[in-house]
Structure formats: structure tokens, C-alpha cells
C-alpha atoms as a PDB file:
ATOM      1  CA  UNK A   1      95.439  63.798 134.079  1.00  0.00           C
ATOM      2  CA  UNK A   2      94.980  62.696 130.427  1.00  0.00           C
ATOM      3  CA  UNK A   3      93.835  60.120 128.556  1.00  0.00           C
ATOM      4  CA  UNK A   4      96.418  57.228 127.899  1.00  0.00           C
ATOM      5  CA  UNK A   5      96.204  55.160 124.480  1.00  0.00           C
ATOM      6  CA  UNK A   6      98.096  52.292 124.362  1.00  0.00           C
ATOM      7  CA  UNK A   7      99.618  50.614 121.205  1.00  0.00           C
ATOM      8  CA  UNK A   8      98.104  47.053 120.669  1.00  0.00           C
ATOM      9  CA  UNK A   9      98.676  44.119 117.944  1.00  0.00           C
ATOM     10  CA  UNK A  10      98.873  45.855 114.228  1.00  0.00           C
ATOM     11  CA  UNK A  11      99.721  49.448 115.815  1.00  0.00           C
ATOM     12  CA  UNK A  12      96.019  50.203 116.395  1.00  0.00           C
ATOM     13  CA  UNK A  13      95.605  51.748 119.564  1.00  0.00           C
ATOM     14  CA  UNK A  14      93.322  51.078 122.383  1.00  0.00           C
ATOM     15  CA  UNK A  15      91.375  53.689 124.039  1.00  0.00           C
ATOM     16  CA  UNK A  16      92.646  54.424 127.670  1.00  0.00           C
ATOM     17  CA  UNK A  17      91.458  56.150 131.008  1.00  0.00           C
ATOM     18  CA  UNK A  18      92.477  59.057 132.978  1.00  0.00           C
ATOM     19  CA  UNK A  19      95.938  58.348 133.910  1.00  0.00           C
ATOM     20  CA  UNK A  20      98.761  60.668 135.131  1.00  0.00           C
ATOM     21  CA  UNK A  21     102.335  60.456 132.790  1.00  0.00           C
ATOM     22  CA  UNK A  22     104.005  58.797 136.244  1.00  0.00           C
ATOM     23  CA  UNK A  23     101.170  56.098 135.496  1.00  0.00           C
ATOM     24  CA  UNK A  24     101.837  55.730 132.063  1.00  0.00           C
ATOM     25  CA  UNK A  25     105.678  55.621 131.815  1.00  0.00           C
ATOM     26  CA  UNK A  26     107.493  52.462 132.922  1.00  0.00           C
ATOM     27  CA  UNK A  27     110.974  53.490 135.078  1.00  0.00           C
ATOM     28  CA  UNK A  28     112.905  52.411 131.492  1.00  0.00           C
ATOM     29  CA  UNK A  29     110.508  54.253 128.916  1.00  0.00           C
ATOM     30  CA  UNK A  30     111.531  57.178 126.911  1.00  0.00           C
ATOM     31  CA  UNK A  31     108.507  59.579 125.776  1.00  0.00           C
ATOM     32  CA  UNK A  32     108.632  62.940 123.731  1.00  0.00           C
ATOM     33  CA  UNK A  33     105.890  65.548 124.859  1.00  0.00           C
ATOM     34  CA  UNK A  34     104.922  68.072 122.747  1.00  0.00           C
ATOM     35  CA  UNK A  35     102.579  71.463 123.514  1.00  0.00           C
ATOM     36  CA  UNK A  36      99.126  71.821 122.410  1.00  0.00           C
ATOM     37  CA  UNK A  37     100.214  73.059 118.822  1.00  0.00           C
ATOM     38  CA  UNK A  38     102.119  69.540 118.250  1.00  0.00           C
ATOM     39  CA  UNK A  39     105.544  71.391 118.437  1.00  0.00           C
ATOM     40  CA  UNK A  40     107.935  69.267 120.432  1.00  0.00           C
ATOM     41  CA  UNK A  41     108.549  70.843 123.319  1.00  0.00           C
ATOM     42  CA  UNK A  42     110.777  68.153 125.036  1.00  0.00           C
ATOM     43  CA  UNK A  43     112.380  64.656 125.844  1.00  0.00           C
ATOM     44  CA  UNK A  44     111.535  62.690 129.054  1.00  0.00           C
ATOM     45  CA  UNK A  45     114.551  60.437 129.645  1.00  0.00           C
ATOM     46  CA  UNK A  46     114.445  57.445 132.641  1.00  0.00           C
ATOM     47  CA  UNK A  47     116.517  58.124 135.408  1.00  0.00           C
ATOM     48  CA  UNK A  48     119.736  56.141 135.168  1.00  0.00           C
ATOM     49  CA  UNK A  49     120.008  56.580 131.288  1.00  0.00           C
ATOM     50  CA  UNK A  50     122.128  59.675 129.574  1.00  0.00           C
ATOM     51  CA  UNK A  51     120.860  61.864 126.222  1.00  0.00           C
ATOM     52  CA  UNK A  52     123.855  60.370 124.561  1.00  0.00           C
ATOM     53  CA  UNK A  53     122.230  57.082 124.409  1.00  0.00           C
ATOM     54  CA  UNK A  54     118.712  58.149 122.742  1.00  0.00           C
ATOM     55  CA  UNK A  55     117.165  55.261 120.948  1.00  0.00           C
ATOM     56  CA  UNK A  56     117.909  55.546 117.108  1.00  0.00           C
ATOM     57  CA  UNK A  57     113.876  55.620 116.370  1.00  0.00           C
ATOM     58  CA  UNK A  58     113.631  58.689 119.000  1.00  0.00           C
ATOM     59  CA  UNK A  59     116.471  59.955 117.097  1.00  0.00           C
ATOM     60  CA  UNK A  60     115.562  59.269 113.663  1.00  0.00           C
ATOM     61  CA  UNK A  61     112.225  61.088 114.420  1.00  0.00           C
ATOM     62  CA  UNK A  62     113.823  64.321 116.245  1.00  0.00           C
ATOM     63  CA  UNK A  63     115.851  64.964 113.459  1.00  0.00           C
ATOM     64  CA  UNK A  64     113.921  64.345 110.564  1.00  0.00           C
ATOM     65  CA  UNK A  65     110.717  65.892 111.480  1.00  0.00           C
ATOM     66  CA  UNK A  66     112.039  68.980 114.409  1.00  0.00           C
ATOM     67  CA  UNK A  67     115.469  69.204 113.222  1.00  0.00           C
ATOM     68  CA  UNK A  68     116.870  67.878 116.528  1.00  0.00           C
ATOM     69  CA  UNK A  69     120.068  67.170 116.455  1.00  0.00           C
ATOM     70  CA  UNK A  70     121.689  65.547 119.521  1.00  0.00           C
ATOM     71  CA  UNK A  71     125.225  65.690 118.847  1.00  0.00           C
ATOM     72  CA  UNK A  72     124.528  69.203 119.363  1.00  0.00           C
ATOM     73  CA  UNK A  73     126.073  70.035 122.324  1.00  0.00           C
ATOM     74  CA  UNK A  74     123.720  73.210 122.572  1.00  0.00           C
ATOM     75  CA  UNK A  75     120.679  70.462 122.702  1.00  0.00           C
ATOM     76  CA  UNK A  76     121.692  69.123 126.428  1.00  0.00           C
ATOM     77  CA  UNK A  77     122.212  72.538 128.329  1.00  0.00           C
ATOM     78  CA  UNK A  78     122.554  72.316 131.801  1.00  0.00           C
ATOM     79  CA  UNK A  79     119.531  74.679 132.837  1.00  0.00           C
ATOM     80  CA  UNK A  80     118.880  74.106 136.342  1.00  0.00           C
ATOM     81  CA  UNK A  81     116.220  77.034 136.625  1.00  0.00           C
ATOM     82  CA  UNK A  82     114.009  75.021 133.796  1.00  0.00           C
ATOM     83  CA  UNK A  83     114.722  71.767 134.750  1.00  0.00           C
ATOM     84  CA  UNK A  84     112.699  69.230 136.342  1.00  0.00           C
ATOM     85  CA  UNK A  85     113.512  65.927 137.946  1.00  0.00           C
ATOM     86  CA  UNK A  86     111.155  62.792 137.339  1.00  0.00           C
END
């Protein structure tokens, strides 16, 4: 469980409750999680959707500030022993 702050009017955010991710994702949101260091440490993407369509803001921040590039085709590996389904 962790505490889940919501964006509000003028980008200020509002102070959440104790929520699991499941709880705090819609089935069409996109999220980046990162460890406890603030390295990125992956990309949750909604069921349905593909890597190849990443939002250009989810994008724009991979690459400029993690070096992220997704027409990389080393960035989408297909590791089933390190993957998990949502």
C-alpha cells in the first residue's frame, strides 16, 4: 500500500490515502515506477495498448531525463522470467 497524490486544478496535488497501484490506475492509464533511489526502474502499460504507442510526454520524459529510447528494439525484450502481467 502507498500513499496516492492526485493532481488537482493548477498541478498542485492533493494529499491521498493508503491505496494499492490496482486502486490508483484507471484500465487506460500509463504510469512509470521508479525504485527508492528515483531511478526508473520501469513502464506500466494498460492491457490492450502496445510500447510502440507510448504517449509523446511519457516519451519525451524517458528520453530526456533516463536516456530511454523506445525505438530501441533492446528496450521491449521479451523476458518472460521477469515479467509480470497486470
Amino acid at each position: 500500500m502507498s500513499t496516492y497524490c492526485k493532481l488537482v486544478g493548477g498541478l498542485k496535488m492533493a494529499k491521498g490515502k493508503y491505496i494499492t497501484i490496482n486502486e490508483a490506475l484507471d484500465d487506460d492509464d500509463w504510469a512509470l515506477i521508479f525504485d527508492k533511489k528515483g531511478d526508473l526502474k520501469g513502464l506500466y502499460i494498460p492491457r490492450g495498448s502496445e510500447e510502440s504507442v507510448v504517449p509523446e510526454s511519457l516519451y519525451q520524459i524517458c528520453k530526456k531525463y533516463f536516456g530511454v529510447d523506445f525505438n530501441d528494439d533492446d528496450v521491449f525484450k521479451d523476458d518472460l522470467e521477469n515479467r509480470t502481467l497486470h
